[in-house]
PDB file of N, CA and C in Angstrom:
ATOM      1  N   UNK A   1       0.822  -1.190   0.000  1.00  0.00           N
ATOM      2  CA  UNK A   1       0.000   0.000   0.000  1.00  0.00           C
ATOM      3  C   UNK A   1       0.871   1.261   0.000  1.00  0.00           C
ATOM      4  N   UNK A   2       2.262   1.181   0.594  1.00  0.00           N
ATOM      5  CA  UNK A   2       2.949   1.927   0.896  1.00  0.00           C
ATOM      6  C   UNK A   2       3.247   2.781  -0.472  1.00  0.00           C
ATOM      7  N   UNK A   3       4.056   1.588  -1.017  1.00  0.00           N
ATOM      8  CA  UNK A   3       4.006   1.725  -2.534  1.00  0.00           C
ATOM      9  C   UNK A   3       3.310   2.403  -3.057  1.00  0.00           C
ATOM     10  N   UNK A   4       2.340   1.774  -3.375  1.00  0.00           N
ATOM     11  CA  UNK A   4       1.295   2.415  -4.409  1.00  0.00           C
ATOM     12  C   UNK A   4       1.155   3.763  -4.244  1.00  0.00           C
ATOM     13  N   UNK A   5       0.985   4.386  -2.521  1.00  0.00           N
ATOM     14  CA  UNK A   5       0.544   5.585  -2.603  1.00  0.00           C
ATOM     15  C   UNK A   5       2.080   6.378  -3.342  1.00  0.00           C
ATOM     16  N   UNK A   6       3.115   5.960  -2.799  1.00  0.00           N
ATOM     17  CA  UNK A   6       4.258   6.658  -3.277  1.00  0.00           C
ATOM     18  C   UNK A   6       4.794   6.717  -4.851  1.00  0.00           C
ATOM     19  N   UNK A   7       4.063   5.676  -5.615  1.00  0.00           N
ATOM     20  CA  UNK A   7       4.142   6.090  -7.212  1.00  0.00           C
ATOM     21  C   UNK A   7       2.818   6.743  -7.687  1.00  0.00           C
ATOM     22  N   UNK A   8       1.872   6.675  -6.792  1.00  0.00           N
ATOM     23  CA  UNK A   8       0.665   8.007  -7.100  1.00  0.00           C
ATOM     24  C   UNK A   8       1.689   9.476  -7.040  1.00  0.00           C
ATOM     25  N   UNK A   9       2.169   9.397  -5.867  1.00  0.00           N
ATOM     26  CA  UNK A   9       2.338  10.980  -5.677  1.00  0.00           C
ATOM     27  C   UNK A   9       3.693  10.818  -6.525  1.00  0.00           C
ATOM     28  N   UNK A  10       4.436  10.201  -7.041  1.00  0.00           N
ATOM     29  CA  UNK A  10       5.474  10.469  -8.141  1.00  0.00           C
ATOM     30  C   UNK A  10       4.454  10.538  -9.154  1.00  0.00           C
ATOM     31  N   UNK A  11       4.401  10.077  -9.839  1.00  0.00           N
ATOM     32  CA  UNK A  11       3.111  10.258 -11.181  1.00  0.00           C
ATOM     33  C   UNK A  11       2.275  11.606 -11.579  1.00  0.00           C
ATOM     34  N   UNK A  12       1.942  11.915 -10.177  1.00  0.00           N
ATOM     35  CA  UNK A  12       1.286  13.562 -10.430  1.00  0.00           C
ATOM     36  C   UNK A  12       2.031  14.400 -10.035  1.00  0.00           C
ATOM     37  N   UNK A  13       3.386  13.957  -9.611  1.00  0.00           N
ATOM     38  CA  UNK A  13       4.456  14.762  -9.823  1.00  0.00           C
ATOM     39  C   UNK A  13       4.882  15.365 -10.963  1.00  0.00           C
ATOM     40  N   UNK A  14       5.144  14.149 -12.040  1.00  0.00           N
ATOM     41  CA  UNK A  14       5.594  14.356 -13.188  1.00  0.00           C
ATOM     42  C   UNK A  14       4.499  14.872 -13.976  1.00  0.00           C
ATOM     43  N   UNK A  15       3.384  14.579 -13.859  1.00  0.00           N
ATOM     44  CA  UNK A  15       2.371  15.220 -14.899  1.00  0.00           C
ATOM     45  C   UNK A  15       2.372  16.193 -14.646  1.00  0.00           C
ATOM     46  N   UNK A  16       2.520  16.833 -12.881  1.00  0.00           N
ATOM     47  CA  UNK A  16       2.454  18.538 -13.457  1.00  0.00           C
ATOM     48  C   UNK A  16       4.024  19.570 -13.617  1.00  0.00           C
ATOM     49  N   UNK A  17       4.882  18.356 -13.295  1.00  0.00           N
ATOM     50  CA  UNK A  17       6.126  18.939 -14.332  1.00  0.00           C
ATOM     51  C   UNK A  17       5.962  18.398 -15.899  1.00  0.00           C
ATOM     52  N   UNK A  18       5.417  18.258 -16.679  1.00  0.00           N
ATOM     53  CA  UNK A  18       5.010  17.845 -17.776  1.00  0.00           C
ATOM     54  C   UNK A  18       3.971  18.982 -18.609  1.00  0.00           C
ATOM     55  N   UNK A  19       3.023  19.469 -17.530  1.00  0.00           N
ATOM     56  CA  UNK A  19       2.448  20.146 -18.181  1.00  0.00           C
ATOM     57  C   UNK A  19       2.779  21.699 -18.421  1.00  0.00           C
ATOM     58  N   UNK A  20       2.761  21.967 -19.668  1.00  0.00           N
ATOM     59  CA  UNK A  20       2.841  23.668 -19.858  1.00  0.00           C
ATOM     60  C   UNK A  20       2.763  24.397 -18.711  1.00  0.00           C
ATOM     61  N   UNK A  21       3.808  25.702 -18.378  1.00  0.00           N
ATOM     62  CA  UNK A  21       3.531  26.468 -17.879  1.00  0.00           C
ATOM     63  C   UNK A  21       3.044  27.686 -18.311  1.00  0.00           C
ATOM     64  N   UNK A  22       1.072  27.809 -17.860  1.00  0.00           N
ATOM     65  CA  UNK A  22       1.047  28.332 -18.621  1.00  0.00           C
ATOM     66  C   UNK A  22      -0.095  29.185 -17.675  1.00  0.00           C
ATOM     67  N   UNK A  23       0.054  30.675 -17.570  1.00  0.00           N
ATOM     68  CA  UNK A  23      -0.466  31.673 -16.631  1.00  0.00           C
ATOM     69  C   UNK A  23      -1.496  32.383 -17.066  1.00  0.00           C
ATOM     70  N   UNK A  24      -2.264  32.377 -16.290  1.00  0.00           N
ATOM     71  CA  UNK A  24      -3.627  33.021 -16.149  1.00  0.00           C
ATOM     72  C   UNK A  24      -3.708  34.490 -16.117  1.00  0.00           C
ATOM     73  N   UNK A  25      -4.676  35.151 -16.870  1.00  0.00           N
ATOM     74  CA  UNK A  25      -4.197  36.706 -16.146  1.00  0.00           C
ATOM     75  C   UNK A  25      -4.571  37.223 -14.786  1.00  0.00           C
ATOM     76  N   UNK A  26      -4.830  36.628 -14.398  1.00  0.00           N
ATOM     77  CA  UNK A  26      -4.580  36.432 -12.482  1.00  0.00           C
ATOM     78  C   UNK A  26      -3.130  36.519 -12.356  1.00  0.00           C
ATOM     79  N   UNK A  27      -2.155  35.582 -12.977  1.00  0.00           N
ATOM     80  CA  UNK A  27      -0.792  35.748 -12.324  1.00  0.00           C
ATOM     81  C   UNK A  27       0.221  37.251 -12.509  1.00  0.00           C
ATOM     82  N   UNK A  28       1.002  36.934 -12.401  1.00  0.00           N
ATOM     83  CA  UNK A  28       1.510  38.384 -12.106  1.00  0.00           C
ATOM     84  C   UNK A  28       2.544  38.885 -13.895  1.00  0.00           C
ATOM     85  N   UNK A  29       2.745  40.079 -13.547  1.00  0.00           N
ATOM     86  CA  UNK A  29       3.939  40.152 -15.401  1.00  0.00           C
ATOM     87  C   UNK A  29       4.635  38.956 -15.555  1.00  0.00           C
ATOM     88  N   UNK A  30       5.809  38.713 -14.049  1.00  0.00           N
ATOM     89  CA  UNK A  30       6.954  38.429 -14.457  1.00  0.00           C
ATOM     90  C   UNK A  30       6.408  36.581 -14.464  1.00  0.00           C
ATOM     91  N   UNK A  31       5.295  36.037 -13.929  1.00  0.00           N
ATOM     92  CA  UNK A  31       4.808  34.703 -14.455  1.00  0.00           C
ATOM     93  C   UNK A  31       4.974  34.625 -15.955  1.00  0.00           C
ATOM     94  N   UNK A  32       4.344  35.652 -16.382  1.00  0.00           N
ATOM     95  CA  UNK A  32       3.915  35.383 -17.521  1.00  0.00           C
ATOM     96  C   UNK A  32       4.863  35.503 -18.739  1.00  0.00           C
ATOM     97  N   UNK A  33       5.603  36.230 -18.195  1.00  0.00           N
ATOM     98  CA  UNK A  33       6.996  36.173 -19.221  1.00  0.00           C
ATOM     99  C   UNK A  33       7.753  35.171 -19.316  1.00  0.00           C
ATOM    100  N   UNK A  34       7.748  34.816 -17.970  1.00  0.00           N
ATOM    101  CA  UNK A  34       8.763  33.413 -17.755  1.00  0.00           C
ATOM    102  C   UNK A  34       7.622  32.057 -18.138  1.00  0.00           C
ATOM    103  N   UNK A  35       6.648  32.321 -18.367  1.00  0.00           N
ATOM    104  CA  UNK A  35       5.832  30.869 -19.098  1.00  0.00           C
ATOM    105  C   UNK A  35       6.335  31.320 -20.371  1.00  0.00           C
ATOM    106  N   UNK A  36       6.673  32.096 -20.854  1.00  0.00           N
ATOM    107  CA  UNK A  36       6.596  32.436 -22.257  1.00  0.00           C
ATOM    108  C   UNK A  36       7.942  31.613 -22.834  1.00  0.00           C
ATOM    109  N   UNK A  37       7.412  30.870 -23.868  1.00  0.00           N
ATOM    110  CA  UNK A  37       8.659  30.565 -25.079  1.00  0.00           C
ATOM    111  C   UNK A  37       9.133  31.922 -25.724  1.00  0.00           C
ATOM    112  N   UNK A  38      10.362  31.707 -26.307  1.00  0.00           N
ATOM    113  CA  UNK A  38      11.176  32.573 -27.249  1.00  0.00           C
ATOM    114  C   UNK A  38      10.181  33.005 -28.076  1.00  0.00           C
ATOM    115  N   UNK A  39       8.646  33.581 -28.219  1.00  0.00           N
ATOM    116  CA  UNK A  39       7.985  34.311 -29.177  1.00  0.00           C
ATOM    117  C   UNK A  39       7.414  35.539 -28.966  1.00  0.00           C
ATOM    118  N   UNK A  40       7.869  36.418 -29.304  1.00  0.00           N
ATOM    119  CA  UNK A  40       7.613  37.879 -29.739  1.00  0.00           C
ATOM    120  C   UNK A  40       6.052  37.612 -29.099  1.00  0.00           C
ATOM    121  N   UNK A  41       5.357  37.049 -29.900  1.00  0.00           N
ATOM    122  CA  UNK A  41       3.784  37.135 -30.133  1.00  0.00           C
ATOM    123  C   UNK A  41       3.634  37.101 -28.154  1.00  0.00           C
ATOM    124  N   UNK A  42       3.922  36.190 -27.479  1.00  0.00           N
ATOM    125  CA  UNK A  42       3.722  35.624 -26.262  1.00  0.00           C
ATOM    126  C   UNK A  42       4.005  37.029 -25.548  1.00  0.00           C
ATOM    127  N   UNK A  43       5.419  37.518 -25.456  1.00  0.00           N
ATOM    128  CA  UNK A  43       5.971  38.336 -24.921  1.00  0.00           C
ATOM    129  C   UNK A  43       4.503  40.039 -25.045  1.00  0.00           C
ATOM    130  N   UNK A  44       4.039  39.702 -26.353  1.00  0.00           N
ATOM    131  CA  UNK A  44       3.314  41.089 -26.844  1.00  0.00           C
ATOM    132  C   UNK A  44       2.084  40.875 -25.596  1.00  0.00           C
ATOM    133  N   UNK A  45       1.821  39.504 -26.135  1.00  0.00           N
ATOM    134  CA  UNK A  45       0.600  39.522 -25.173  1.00  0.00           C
ATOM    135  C   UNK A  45       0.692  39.501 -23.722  1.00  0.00           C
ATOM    136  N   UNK A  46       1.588  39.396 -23.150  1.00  0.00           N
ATOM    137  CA  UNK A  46       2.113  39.486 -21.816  1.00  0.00           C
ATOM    138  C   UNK A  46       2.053  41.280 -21.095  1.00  0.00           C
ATOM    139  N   UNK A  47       3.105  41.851 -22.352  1.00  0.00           N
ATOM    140  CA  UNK A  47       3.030  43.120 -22.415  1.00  0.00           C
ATOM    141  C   UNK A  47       1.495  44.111 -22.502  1.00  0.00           C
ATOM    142  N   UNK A  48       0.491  43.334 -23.366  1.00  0.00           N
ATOM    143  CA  UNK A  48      -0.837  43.783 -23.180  1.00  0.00           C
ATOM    144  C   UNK A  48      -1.600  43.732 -22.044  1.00  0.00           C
ATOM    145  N   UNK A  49      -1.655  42.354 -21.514  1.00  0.00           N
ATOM    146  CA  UNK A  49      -2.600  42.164 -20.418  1.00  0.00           C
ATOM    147  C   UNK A  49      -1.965  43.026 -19.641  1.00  0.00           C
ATOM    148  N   UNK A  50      -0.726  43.356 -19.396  1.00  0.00           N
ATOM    149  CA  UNK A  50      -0.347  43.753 -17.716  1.00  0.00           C
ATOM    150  C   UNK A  50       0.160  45.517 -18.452  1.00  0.00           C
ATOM    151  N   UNK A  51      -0.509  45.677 -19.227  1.00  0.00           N
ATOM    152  CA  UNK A  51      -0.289  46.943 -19.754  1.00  0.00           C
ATOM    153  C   UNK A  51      -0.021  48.259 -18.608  1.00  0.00           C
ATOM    154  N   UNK A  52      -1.043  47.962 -17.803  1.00  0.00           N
ATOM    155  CA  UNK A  52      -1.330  49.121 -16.950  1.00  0.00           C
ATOM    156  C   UNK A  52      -0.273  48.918 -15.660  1.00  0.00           C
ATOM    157  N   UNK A  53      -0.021  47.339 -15.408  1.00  0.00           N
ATOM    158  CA  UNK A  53       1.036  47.271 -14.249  1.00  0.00           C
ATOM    159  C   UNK A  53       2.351  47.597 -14.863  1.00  0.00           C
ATOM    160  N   UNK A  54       2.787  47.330 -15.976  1.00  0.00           N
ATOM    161  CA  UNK A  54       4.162  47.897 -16.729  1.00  0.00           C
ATOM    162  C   UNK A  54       4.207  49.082 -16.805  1.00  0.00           C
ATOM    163  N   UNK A  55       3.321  49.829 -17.426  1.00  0.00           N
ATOM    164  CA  UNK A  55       3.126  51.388 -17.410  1.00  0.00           C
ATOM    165  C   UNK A  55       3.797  51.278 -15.694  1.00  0.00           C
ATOM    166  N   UNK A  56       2.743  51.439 -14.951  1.00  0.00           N
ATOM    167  CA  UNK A  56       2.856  51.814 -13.871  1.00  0.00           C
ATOM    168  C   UNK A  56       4.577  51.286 -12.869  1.00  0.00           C
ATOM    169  N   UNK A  57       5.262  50.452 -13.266  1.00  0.00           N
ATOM    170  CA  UNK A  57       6.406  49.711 -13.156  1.00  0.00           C
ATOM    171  C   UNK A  57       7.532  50.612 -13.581  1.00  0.00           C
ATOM    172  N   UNK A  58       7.737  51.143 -14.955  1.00  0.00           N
ATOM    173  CA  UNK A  58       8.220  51.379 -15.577  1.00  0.00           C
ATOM    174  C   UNK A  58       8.445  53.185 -15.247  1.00  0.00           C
ATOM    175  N   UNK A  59       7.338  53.746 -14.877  1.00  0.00           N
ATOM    176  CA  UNK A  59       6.997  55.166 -14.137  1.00  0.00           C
ATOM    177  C   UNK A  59       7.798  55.605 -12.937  1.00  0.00           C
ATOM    178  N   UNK A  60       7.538  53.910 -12.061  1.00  0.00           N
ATOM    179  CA  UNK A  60       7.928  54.106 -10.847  1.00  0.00           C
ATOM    180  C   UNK A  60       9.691  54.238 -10.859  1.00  0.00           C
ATOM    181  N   UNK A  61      10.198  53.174 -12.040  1.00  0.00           N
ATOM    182  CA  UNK A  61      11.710  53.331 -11.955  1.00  0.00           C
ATOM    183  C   UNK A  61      12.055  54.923 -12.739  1.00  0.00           C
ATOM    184  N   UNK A  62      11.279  55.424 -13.564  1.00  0.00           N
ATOM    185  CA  UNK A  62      11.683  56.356 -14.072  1.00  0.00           C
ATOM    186  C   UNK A  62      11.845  57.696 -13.150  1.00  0.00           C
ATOM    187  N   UNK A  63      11.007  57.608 -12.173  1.00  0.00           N
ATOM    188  CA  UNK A  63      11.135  58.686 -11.183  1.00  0.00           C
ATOM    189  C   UNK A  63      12.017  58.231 -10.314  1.00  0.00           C
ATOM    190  N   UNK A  64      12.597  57.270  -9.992  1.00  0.00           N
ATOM    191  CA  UNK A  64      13.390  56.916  -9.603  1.00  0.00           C
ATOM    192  C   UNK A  64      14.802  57.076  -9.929  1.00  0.00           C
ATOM    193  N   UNK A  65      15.529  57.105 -11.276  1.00  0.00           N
ATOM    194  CA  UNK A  65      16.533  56.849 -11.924  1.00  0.00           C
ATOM    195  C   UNK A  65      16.592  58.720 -11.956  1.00  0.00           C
ATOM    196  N   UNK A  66      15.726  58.984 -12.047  1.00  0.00           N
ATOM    197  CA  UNK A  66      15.734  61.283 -12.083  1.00  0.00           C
ATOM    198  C   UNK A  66      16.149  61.340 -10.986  1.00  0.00           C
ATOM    199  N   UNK A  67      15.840  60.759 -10.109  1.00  0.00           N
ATOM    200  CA  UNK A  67      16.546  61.491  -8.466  1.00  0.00           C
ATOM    201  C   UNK A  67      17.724  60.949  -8.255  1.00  0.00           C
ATOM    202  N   UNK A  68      18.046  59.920  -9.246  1.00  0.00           N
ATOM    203  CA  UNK A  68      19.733  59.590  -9.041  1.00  0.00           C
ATOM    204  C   UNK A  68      20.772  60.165  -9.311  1.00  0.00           C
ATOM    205  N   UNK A  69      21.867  60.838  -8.254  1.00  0.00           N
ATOM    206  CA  UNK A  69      22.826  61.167  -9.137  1.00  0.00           C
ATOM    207  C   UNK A  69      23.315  60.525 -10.110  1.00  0.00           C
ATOM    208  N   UNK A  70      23.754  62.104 -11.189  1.00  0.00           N
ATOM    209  CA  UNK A  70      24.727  61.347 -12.915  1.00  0.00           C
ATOM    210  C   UNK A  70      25.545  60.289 -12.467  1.00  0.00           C
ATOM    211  N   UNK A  71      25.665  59.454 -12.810  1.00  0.00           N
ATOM    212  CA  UNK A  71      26.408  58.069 -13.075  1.00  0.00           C
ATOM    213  C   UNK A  71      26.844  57.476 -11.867  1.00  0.00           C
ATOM    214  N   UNK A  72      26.052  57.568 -10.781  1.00  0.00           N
ATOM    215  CA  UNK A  72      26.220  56.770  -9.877  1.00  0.00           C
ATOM    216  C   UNK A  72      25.134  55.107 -10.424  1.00  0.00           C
ATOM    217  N   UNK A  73      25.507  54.573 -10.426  1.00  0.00           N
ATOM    218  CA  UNK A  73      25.376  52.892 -11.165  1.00  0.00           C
ATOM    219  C   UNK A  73      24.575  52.261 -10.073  1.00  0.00           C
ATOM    220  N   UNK A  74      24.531  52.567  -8.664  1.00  0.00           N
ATOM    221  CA  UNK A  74      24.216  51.316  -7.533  1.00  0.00           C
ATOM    222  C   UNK A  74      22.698  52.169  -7.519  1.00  0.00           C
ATOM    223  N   UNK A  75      22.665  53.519  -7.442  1.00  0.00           N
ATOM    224  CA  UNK A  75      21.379  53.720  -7.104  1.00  0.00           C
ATOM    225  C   UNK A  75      20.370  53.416  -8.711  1.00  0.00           C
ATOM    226  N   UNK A  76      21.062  53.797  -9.907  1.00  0.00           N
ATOM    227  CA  UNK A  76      20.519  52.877 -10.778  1.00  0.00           C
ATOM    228  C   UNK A  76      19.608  51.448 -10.738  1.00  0.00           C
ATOM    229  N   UNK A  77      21.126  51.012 -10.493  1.00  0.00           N
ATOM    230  CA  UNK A  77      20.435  49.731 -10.589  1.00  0.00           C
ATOM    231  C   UNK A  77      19.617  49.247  -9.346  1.00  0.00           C
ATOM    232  N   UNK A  78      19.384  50.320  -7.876  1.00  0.00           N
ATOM    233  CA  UNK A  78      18.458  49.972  -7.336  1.00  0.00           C
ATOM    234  C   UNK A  78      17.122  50.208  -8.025  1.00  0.00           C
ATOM    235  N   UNK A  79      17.162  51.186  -8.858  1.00  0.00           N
ATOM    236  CA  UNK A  79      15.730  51.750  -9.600  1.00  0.00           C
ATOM    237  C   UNK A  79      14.992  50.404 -10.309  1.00  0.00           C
ATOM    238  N   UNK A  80      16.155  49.469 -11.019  1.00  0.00           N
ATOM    239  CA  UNK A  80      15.735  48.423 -11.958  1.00  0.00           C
ATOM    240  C   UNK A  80      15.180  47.398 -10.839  1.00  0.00           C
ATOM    241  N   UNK A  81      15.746  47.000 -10.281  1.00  0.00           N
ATOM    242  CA  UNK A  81      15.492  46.042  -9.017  1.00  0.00           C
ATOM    243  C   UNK A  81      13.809  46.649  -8.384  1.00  0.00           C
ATOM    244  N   UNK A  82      13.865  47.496  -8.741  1.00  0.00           N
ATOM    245  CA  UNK A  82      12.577  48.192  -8.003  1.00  0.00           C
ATOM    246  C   UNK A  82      11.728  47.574  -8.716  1.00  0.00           C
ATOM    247  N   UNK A  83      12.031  48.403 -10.034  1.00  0.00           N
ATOM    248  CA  UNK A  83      10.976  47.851 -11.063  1.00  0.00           C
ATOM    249  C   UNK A  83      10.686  46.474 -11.345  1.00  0.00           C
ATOM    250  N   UNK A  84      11.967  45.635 -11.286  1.00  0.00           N
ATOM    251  CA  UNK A  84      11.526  44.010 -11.243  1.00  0.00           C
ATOM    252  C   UNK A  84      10.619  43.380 -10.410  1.00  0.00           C
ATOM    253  N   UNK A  85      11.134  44.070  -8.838  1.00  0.00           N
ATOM    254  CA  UNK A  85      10.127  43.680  -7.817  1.00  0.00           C
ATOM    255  C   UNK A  85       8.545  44.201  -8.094  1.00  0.00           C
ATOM    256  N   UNK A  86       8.630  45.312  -8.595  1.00  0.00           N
ATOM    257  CA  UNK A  86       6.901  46.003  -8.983  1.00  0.00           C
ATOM    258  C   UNK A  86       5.967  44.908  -9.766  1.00  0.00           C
ATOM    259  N   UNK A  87       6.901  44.425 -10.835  1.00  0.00           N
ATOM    260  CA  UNK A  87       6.504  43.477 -11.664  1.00  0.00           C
ATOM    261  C   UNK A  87       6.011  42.136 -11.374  1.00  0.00           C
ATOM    262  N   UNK A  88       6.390  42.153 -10.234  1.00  0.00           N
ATOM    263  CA  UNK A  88       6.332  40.589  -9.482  1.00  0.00           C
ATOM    264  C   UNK A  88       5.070  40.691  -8.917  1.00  0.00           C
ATOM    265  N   UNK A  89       4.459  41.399  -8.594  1.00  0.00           N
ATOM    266  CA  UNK A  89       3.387  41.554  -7.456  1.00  0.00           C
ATOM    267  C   UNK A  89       2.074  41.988  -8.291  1.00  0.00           C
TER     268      UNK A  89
END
């Protein structure tokens, strides 16, 4: 019995590593990019649905990267990190 239950739960292991990852527009940008294969088309539509959270992502680093001093690089790239995290949520 032991068995059995333990190649059940391997089995629907693998079926749902097997199946597409593939995101709802419930999930968040950066799901949906990372379900995405290498296609433009995927990426567009990713970029559509979450239109308004990218806008809004993309705003937030931009006011961000203006209050940075010229070529200081760390507060930069805190701006991007910002924006990645925005994207996530």
């Amino acid at each position: 019995m032991k068995k059995l239950f333990l190649t059940t739960i391997l089995a629907l292991a693998l079926l749902f590593m097997a199946t597409p990852n593939l995101h709802a527009v419930t999930g968040t940008y950066i799901d949906c990019i990372h379900g995405c294969p290498d296609l433009i088309d995927c990426n567009n539509c990713c970029n559509e649905t979450f239109r308004s959270i990218l806008w809004a992502c993309d705003e937030k680093r931009d006011q961000c990267e203006a209050l940075c001093p010229p070529g200081v690089m760390y507060c930069l790239d805190a701006c991007v990190m910002t924006r990645n995290d925005c994207l996530g949520h």
